[in-house]
PDB file of N, CA and C in Angstrom:
ATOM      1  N   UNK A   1     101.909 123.078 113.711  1.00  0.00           N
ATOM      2  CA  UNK A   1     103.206 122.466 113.459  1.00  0.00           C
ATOM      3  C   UNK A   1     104.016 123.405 112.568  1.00  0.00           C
ATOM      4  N   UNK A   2     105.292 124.109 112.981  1.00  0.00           N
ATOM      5  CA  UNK A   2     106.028 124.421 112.074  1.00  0.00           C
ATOM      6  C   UNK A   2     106.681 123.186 111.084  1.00  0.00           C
ATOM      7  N   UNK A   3     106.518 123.959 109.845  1.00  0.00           N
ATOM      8  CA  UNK A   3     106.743 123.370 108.513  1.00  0.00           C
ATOM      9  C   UNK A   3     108.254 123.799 108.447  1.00  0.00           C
ATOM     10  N   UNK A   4     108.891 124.678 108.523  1.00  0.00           N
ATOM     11  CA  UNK A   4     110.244 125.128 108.544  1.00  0.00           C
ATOM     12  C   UNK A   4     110.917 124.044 109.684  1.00  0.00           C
ATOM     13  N   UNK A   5     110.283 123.753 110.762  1.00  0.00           N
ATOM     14  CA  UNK A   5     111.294 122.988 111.827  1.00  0.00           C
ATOM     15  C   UNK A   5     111.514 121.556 111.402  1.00  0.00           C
ATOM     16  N   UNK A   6     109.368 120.971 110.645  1.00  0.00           N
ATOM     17  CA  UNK A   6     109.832 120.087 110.403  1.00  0.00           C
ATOM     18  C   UNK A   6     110.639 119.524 109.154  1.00  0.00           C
ATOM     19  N   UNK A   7     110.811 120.410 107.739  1.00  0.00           N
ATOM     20  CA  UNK A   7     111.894 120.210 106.871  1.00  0.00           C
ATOM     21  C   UNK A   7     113.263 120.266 107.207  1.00  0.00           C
ATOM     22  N   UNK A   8     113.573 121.054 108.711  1.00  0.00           N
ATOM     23  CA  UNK A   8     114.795 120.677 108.829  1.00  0.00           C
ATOM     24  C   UNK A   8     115.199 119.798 109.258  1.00  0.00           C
ATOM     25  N   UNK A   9     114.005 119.230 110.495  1.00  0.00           N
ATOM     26  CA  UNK A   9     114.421 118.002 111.045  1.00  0.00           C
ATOM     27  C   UNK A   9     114.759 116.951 110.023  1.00  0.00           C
ATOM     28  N   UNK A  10     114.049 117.023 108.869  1.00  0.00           N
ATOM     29  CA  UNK A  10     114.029 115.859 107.774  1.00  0.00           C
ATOM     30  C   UNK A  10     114.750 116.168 106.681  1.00  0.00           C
ATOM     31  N   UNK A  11     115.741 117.046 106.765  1.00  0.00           N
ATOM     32  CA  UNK A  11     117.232 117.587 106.484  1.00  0.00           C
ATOM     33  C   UNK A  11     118.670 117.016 106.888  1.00  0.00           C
ATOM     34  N   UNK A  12     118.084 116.715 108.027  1.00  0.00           N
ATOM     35  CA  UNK A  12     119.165 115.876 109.292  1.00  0.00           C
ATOM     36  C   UNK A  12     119.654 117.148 110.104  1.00  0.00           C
ATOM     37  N   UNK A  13     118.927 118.156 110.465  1.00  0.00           N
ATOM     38  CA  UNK A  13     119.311 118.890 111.381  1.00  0.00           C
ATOM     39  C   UNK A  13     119.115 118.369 112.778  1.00  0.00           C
ATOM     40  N   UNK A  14     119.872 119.200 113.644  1.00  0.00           N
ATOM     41  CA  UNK A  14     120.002 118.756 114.974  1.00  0.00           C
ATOM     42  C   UNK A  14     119.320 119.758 115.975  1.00  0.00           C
ATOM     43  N   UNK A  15     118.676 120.122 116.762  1.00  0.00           N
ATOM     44  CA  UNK A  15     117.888 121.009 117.602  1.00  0.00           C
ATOM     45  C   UNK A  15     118.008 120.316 118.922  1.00  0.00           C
ATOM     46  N   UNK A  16     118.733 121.851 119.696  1.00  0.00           N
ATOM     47  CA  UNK A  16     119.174 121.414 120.625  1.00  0.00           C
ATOM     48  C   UNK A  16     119.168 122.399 122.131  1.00  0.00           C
ATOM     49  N   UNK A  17     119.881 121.962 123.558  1.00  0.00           N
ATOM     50  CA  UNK A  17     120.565 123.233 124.318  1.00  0.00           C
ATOM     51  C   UNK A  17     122.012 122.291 124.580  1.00  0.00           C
ATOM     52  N   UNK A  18     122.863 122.333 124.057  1.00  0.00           N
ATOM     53  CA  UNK A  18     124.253 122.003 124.428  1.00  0.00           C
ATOM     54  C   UNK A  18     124.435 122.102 125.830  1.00  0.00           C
ATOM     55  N   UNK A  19     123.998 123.708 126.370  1.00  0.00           N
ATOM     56  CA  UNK A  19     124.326 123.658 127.975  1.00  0.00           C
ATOM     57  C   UNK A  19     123.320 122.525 128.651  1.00  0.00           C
ATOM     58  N   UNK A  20     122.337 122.297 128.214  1.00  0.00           N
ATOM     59  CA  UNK A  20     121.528 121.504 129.255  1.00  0.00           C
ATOM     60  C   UNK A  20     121.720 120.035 128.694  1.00  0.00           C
ATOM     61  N   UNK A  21     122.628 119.670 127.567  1.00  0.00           N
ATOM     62  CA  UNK A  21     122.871 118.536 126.841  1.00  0.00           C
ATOM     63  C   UNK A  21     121.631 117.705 126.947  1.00  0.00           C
ATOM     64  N   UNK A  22     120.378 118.506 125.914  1.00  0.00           N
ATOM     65  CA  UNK A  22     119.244 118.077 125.535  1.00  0.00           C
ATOM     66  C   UNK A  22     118.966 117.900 123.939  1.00  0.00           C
ATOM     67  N   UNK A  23     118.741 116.983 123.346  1.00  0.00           N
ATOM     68  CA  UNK A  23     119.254 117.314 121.889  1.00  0.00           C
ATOM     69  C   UNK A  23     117.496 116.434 121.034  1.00  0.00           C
ATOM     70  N   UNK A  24     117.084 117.079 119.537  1.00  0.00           N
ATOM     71  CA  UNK A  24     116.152 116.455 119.112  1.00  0.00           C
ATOM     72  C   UNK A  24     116.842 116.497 117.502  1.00  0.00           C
ATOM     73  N   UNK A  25     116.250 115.468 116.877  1.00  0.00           N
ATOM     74  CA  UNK A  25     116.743 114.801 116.025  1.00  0.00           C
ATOM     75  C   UNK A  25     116.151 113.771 115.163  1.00  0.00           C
ATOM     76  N   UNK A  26     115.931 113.615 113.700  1.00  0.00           N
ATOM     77  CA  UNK A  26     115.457 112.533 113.274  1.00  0.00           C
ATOM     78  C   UNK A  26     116.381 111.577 112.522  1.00  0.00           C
ATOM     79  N   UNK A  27     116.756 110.176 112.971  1.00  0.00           N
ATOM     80  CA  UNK A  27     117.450 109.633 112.481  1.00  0.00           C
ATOM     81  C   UNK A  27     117.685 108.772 111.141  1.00  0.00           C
ATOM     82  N   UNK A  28     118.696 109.074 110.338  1.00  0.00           N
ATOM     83  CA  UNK A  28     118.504 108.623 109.135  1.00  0.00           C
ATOM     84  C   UNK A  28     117.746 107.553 108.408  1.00  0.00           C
ATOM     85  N   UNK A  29     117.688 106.213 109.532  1.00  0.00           N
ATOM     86  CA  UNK A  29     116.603 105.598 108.878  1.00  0.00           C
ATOM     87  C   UNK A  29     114.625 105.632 109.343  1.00  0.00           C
ATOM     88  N   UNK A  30     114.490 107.109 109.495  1.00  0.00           N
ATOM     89  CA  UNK A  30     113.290 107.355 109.566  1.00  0.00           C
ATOM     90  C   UNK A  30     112.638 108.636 108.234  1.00  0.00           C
ATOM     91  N   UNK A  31     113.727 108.719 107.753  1.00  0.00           N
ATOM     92  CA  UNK A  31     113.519 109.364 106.528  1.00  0.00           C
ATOM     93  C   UNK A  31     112.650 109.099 105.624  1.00  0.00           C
ATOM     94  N   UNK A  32     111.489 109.434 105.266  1.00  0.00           N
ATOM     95  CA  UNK A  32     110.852 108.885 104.050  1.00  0.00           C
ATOM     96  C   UNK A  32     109.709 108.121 104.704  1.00  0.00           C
ATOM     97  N   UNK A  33     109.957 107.898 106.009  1.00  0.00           N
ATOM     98  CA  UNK A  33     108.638 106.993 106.217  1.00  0.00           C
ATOM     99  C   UNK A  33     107.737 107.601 106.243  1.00  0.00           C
ATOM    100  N   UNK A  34     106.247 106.508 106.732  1.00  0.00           N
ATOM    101  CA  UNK A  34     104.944 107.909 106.832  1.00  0.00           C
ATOM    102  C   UNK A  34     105.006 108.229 107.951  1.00  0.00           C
ATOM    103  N   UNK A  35     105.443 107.676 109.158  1.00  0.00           N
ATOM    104  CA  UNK A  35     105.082 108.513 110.413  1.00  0.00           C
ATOM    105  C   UNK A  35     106.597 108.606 110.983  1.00  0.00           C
ATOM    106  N   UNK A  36     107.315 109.551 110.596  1.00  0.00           N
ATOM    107  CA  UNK A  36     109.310 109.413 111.003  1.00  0.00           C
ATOM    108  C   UNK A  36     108.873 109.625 113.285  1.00  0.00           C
ATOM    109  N   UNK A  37     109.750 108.595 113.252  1.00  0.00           N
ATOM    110  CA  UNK A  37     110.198 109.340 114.940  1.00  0.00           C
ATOM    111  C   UNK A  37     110.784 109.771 115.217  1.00  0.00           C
ATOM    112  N   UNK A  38     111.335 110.649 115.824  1.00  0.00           N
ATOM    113  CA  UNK A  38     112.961 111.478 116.242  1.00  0.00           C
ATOM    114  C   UNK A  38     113.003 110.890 117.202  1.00  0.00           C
ATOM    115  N   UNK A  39     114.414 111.224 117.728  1.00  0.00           N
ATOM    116  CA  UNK A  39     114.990 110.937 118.798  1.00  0.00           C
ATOM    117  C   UNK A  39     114.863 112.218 119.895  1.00  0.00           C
ATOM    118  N   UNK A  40     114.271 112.053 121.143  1.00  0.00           N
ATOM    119  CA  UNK A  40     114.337 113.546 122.337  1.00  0.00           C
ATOM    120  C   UNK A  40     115.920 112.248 123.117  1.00  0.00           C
ATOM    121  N   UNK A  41     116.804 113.534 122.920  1.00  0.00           N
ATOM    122  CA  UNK A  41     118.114 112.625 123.942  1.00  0.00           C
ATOM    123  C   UNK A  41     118.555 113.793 125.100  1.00  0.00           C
ATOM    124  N   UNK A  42     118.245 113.462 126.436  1.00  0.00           N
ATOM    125  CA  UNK A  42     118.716 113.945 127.377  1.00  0.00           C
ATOM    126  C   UNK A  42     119.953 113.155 128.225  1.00  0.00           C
ATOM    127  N   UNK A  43     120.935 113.825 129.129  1.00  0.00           N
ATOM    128  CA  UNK A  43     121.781 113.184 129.763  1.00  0.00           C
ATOM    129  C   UNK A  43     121.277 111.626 130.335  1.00  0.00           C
ATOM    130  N   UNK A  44     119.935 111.612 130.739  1.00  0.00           N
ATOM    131  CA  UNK A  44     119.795 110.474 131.571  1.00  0.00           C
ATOM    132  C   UNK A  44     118.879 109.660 130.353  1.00  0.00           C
ATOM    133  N   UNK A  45     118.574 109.613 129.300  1.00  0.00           N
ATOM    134  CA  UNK A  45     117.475 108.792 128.371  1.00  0.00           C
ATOM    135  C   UNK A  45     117.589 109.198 126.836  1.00  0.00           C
ATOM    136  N   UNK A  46     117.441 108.313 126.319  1.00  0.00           N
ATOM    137  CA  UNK A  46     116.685 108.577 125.009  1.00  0.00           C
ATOM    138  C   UNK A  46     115.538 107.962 124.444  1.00  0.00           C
ATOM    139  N   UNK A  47     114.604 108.730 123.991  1.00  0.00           N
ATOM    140  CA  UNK A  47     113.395 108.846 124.054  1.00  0.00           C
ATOM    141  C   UNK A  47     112.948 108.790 122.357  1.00  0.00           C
ATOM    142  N   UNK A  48     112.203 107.590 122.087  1.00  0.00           N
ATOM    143  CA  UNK A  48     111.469 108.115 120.410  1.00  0.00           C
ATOM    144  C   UNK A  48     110.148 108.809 120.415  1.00  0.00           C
ATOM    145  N   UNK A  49     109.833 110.072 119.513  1.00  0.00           N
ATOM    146  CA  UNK A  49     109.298 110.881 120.140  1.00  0.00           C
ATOM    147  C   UNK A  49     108.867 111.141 118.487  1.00  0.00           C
ATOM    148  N   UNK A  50     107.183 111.478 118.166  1.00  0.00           N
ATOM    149  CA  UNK A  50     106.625 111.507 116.892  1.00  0.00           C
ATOM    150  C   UNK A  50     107.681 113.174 116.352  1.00  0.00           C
ATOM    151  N   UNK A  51     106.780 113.147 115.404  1.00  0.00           N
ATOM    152  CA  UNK A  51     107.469 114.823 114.658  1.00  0.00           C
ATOM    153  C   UNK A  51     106.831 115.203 115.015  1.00  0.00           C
ATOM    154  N   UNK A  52     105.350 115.512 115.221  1.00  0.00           N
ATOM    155  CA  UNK A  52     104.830 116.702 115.956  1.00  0.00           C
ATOM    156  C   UNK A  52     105.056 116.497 117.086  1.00  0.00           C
ATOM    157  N   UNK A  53     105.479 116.043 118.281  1.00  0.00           N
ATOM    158  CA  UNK A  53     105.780 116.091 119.446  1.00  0.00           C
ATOM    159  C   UNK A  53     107.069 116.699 119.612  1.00  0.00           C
ATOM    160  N   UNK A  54     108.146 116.693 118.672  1.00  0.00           N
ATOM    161  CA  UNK A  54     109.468 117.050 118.748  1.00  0.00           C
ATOM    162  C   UNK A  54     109.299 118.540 118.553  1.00  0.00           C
ATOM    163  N   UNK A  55     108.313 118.652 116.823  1.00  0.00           N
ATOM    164  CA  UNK A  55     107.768 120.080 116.245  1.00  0.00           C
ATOM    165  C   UNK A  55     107.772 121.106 117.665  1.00  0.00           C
ATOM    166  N   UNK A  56     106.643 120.549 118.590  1.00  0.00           N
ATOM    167  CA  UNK A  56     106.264 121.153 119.728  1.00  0.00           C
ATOM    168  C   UNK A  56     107.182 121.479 120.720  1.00  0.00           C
ATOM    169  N   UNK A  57     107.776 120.629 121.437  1.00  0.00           N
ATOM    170  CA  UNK A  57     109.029 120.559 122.202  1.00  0.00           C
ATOM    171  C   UNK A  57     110.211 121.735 121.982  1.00  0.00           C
ATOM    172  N   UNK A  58     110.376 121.519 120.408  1.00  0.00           N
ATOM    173  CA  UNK A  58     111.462 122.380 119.901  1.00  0.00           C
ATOM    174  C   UNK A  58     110.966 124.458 119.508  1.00  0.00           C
ATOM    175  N   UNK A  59     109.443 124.422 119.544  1.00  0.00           N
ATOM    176  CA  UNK A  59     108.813 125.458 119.489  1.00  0.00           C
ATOM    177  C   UNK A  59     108.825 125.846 120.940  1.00  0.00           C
ATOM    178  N   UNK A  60     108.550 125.100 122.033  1.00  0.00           N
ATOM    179  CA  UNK A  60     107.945 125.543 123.195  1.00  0.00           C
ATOM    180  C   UNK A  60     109.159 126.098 124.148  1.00  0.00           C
ATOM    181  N   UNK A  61     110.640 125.269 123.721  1.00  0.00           N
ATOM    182  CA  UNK A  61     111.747 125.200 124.502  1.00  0.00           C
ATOM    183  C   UNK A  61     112.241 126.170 123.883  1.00  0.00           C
ATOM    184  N   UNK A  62     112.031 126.800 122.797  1.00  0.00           N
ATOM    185  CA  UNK A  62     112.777 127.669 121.731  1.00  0.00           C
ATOM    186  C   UNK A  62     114.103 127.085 121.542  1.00  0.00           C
ATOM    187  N   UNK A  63     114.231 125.797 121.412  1.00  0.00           N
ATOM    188  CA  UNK A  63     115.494 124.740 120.880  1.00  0.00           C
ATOM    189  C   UNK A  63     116.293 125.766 119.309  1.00  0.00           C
ATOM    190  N   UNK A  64     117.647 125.316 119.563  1.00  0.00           N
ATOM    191  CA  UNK A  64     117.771 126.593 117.806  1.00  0.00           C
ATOM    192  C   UNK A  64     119.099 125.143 117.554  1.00  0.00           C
ATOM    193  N   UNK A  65     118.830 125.096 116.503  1.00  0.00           N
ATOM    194  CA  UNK A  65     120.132 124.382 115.558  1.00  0.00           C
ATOM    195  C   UNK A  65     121.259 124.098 116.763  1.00  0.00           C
ATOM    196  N   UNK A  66     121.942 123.191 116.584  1.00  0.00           N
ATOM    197  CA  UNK A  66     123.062 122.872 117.324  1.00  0.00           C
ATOM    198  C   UNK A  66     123.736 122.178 116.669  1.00  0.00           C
ATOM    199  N   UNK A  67     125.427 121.585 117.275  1.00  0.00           N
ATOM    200  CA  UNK A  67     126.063 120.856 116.865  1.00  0.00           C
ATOM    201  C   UNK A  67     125.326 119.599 118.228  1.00  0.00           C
ATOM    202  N   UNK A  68     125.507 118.243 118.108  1.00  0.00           N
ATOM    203  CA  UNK A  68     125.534 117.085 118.984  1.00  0.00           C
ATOM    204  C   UNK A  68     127.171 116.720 119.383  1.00  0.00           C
ATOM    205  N   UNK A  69     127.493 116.269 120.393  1.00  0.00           N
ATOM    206  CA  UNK A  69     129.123 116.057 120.630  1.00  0.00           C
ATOM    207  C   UNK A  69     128.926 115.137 119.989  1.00  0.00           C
ATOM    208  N   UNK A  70     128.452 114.353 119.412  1.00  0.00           N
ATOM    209  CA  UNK A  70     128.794 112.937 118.533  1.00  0.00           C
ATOM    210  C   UNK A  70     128.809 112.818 117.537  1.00  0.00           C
ATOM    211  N   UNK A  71     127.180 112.878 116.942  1.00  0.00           N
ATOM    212  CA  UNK A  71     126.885 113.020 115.228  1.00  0.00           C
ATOM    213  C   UNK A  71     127.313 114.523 114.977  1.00  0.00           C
ATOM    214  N   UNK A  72     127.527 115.478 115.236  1.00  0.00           N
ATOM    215  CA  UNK A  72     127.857 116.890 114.625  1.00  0.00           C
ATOM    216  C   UNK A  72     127.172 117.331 114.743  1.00  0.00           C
ATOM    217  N   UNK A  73     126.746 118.315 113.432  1.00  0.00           N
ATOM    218  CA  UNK A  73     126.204 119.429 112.858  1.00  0.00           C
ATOM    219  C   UNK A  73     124.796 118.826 112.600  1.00  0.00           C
ATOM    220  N   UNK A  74     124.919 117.626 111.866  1.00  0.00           N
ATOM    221  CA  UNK A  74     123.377 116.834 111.334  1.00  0.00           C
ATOM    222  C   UNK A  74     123.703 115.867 111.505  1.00  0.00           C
ATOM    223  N   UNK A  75     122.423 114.901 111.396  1.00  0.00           N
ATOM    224  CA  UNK A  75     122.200 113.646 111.800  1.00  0.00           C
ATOM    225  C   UNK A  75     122.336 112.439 111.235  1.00  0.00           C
ATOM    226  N   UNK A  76     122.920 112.816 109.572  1.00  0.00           N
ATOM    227  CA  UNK A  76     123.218 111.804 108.788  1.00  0.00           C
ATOM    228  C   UNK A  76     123.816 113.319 107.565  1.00  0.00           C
TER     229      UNK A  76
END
């Protein structure tokens, strides 16, 4: 598990591909818990998805920082 991806996720960063409008994310009220879920949001679903599953996803896809057309820059 990257430790860098997951402090940002729990930063309120956003990890993403804008062109393929695929976006990962942990939402503000999962902050602080013991097991946070992110959000995996594709055009057709959104999906709650653990931190190491996102960790992975966002390593494997080589996902990099994004803006979201909605929430922005970060997620809270």
């Amino acid at each position: 598990m990257s430790r860098i991806h997951a402090e940002h996720l729990q930063a309120g960063y956003i990890f993403g591909d804008p062109h393929n409008q695929e976006y990962i994310y942990l939402p503000p009220g999962e902050v602080g818990t013991d097991s946070p879920l992110c959000i995996l949001e594709t055009p057709t679903k959104r999906e709650d998805i653990s931190i190491d599953k996102a960790i992975h996803i966002i390593d494997t896809l080589s996902l990099r920082r994004c803006s979201h057309p909605i929430l922005g820059k970060k997620s809270f």
